[in-house]
C-alpha atoms as a PDB file:
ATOM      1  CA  UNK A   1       7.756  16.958  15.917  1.00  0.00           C
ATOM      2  CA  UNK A   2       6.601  13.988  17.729  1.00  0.00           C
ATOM      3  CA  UNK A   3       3.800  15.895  19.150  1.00  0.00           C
ATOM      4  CA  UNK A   4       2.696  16.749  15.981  1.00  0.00           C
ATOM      5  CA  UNK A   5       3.167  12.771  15.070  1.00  0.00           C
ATOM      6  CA  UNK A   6       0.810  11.925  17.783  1.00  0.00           C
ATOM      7  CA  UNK A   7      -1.490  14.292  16.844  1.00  0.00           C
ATOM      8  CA  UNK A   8      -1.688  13.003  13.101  1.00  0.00           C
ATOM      9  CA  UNK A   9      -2.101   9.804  14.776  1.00  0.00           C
ATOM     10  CA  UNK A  10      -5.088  10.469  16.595  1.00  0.00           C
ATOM     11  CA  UNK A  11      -6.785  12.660  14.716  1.00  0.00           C
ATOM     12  CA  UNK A  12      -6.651   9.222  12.309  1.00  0.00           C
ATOM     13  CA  UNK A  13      -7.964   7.696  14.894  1.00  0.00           C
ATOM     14  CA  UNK A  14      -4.572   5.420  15.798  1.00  0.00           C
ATOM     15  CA  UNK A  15      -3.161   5.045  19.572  1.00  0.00           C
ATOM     16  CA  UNK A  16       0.689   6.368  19.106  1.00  0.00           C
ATOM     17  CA  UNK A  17       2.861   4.054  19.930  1.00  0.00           C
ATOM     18  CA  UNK A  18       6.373   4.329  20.036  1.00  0.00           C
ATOM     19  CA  UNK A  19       6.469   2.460  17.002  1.00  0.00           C
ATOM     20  CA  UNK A  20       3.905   3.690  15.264  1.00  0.00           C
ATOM     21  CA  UNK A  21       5.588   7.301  15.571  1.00  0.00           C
ATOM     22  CA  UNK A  22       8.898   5.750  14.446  1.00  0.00           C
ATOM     23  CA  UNK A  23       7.232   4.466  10.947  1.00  0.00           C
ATOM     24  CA  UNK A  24       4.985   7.762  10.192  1.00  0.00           C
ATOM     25  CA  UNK A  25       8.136   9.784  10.726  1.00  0.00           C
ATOM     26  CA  UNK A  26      10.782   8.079   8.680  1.00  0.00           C
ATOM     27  CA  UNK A  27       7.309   8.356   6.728  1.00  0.00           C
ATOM     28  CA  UNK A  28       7.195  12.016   7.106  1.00  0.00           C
ATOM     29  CA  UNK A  29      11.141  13.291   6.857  1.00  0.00           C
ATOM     30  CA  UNK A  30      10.516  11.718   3.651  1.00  0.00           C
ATOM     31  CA  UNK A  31      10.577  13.563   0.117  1.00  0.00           C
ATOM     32  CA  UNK A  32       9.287  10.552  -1.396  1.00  0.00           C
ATOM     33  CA  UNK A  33       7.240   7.913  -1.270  1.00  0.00           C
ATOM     34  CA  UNK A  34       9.105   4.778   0.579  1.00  0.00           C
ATOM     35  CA  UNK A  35       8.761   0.886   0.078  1.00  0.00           C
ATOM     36  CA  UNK A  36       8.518  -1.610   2.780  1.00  0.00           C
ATOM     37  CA  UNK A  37      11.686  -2.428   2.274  1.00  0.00           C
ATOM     38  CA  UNK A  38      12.751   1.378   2.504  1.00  0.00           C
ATOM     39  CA  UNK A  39      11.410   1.941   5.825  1.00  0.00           C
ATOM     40  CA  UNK A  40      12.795  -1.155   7.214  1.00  0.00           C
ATOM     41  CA  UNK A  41      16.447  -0.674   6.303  1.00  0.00           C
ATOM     42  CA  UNK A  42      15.847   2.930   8.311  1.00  0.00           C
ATOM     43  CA  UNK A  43      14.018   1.438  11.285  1.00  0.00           C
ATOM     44  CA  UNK A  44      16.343  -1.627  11.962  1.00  0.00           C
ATOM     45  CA  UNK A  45      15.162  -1.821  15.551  1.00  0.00           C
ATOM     46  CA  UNK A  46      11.863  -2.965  14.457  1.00  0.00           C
ATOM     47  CA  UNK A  47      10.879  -5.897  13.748  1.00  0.00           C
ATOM     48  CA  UNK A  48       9.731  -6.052   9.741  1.00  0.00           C
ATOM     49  CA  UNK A  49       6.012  -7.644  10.815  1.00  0.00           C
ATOM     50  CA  UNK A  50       5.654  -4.836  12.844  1.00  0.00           C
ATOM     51  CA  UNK A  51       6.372  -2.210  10.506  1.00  0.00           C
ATOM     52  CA  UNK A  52       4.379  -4.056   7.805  1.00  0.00           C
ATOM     53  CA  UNK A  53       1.183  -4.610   9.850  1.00  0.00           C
ATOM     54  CA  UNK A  54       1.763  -0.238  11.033  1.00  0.00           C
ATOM     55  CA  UNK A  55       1.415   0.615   7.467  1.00  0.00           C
ATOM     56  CA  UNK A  56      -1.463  -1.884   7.099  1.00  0.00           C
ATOM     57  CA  UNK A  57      -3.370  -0.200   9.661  1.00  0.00           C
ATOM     58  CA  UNK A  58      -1.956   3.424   8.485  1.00  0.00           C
ATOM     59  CA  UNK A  59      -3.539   2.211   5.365  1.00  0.00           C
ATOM     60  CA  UNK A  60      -7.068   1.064   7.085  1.00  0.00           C
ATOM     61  CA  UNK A  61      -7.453   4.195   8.717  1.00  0.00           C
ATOM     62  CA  UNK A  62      -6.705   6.319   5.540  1.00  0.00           C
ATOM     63  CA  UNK A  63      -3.604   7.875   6.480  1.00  0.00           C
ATOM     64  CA  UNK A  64      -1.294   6.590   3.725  1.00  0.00           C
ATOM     65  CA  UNK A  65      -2.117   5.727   0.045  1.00  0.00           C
ATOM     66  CA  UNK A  66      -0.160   3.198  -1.371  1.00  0.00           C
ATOM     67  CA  UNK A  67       1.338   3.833  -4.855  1.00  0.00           C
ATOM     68  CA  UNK A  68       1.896   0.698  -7.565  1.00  0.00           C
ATOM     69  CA  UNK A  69       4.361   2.599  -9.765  1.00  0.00           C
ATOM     70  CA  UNK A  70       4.950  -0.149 -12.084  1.00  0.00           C
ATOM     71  CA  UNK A  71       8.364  -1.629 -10.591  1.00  0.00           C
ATOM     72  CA  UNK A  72       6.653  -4.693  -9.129  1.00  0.00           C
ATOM     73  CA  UNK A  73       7.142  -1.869  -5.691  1.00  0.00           C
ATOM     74  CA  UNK A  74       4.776  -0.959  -3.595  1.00  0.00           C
ATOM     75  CA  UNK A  75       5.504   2.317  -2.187  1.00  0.00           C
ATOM     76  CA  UNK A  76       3.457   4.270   0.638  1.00  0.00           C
ATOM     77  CA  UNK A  77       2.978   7.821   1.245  1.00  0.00           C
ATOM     78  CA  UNK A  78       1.693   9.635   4.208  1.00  0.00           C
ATOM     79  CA  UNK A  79      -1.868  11.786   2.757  1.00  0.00           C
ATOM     80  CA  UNK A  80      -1.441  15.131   2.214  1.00  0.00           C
ATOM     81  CA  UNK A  81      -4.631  16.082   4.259  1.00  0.00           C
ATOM     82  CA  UNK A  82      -2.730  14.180   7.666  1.00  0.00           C
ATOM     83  CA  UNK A  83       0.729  15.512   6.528  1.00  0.00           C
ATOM     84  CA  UNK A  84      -0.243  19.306   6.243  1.00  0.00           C
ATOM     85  CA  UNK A  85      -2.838  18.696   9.538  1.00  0.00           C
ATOM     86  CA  UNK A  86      -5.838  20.048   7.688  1.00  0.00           C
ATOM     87  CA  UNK A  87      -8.547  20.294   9.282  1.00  0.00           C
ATOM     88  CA  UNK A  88     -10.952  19.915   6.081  1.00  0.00           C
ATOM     89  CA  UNK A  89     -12.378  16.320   5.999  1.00  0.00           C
ATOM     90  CA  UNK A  90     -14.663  17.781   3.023  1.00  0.00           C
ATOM     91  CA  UNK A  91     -11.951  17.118   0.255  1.00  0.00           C
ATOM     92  CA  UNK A  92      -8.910  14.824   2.067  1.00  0.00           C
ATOM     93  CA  UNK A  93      -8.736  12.555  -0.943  1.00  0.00           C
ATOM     94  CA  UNK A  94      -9.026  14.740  -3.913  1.00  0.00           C
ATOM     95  CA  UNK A  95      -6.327  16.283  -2.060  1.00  0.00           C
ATOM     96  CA  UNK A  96      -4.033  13.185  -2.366  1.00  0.00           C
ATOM     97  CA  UNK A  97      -5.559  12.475  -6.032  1.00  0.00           C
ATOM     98  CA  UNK A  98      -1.935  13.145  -7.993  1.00  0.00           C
ATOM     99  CA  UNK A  99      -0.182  11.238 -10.619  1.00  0.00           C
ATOM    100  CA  UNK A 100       3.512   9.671  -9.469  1.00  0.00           C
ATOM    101  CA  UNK A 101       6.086   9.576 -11.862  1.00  0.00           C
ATOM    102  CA  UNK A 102       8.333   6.280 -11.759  1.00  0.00           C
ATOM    103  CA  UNK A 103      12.147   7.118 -13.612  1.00  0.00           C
ATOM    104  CA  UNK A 104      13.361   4.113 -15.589  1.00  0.00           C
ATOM    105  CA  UNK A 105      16.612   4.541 -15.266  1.00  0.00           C
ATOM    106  CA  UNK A 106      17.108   5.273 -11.341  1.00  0.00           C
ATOM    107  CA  UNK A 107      13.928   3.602  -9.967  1.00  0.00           C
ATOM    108  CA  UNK A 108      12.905   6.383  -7.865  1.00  0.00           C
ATOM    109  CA  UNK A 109       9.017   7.415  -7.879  1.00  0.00           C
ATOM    110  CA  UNK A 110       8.657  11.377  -7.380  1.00  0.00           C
ATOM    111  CA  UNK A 111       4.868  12.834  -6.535  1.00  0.00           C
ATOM    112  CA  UNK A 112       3.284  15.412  -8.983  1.00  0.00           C
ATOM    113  CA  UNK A 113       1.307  17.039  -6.413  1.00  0.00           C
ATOM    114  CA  UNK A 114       0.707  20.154  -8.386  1.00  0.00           C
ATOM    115  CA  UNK A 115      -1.027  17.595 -10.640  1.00  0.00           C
ATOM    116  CA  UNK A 116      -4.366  17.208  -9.725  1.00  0.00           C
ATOM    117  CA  UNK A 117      -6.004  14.056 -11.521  1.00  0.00           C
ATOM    118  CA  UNK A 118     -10.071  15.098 -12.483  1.00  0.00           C
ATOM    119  CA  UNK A 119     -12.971  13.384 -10.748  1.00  0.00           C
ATOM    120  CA  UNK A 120     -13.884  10.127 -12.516  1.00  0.00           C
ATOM    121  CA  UNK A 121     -17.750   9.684 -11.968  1.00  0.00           C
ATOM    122  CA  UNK A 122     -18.136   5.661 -11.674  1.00  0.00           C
ATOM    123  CA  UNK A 123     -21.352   4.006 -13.640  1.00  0.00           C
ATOM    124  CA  UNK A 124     -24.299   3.120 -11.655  1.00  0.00           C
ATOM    125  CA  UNK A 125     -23.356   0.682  -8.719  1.00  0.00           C
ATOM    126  CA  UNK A 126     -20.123   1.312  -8.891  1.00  0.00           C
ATOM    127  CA  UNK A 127     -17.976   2.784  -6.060  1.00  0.00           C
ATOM    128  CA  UNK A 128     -14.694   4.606  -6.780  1.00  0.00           C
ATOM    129  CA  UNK A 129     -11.759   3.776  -4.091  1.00  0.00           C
ATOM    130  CA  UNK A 130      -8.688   5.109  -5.225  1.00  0.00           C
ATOM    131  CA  UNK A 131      -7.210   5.833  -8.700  1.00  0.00           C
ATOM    132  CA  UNK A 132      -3.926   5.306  -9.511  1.00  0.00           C
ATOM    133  CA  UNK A 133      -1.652   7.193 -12.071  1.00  0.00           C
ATOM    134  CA  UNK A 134       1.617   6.471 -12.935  1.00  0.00           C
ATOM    135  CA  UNK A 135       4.094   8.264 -15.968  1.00  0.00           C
ATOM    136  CA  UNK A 136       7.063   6.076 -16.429  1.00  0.00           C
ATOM    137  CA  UNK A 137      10.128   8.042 -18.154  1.00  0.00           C
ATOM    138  CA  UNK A 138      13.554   9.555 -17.196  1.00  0.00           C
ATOM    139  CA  UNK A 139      13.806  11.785 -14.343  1.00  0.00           C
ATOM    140  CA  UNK A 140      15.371  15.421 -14.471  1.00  0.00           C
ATOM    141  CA  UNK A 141      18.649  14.318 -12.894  1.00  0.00           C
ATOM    142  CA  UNK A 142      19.148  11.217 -14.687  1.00  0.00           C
ATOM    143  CA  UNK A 143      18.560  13.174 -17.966  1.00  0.00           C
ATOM    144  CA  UNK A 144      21.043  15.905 -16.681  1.00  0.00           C
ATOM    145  CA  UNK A 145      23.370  12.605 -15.175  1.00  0.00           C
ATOM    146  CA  UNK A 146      23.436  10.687 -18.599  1.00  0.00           C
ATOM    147  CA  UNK A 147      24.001  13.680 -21.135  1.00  0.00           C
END
C-alpha cells in the first residue's frame, strides 16, 4: 500500500515523506472524513504542526478537500480522483463534488458520493473554487440506536 501512497503523492506533485505517507494513509484506511484532531490522536508520533502543515499542503496541491459540516469541525478527505488513482485530470473535481451529511446526534459526517451536486455556472468575473453541501439530520444507526 505504501507504494501506492507514494505514488498518489507524486502524481500530486508531493515528495513522500515518511510522514507525509503516515497522514494520507490514516487518511486513506479511512471510511470517513477525519478532523485534525482525528488524525492526530492516530498518529501520536507526530508532532501536531507537522500533521497540520501535511494537510495544508495536501490541501495546496489538491489532494484533499476540506469539509465544514456545520460542527464548528473541519474535516478533510483524501479526493476521489487521487484515492481511486485515476488517471482522468479532465473531471477530478466534479468527481469529488458530493454533499456530506453531518448526524446530530453522534457527530459523525458520512460522504454521499453517489450524490453528485450539478455544475453551478458563476456570473461574469466570478471564479467557482469549491462548493460545499452539507444535510444535517440523524444518521441510520442512531435512528435504529434510539428507537
Amino acid at each position: 500500500m505504501d507504494n501506492s501512497i507514494e505514488n498518489i503523492l507524486q502524481d500530486a506533485g508531493i515528495r513522500p515523506t515518511a510522514n507525509r505517507i503516515l497522514v494520507a494513509r490514516t487518511m486513506l484506511q479511512s471510511d470517513k472524513p477525519l478532523s485534525l484532531i482525528e488524525i492526530e490522536d492516530e498518529l501520536l508520533s507526530i508532532d501536531k504542526s507537522v500533521i497540520f502543515r501535511t494537510l495544508k499542503l495536501f490541501g495546496e496541491h489538491h489532494l484533499v478537500h476540506v469539509i465544514e459540516d456545520g460542527s464548528g469541525c473541519v474535516r478533510y478527505e483524501i479526493c476521489h480522483s487521487h484515492r481511486h488513482g485515476d488517471d482522468d485530470d479532465d473531471n477530478d473535481e466534479d468527481d469529488d463534488l458530493h454533499p456530506h451529511f453531518y448526524c446530530e446526534v453522534c457527530r459523525r459526517t458520512f460522504c454521499l458520493h453517489e450524490i453528485k451536486l450539478p455544475h453551478i455556472d458563476a456570473p461574469k468575473g466570478f471564479e467557482v473554487r469549491t462548493i460545499n453541501c452539507v444535510v444535517k439530520g440523524v444518521c441510520k444507526e442512531c435512528i435504529i440506536h434510539n428507537a
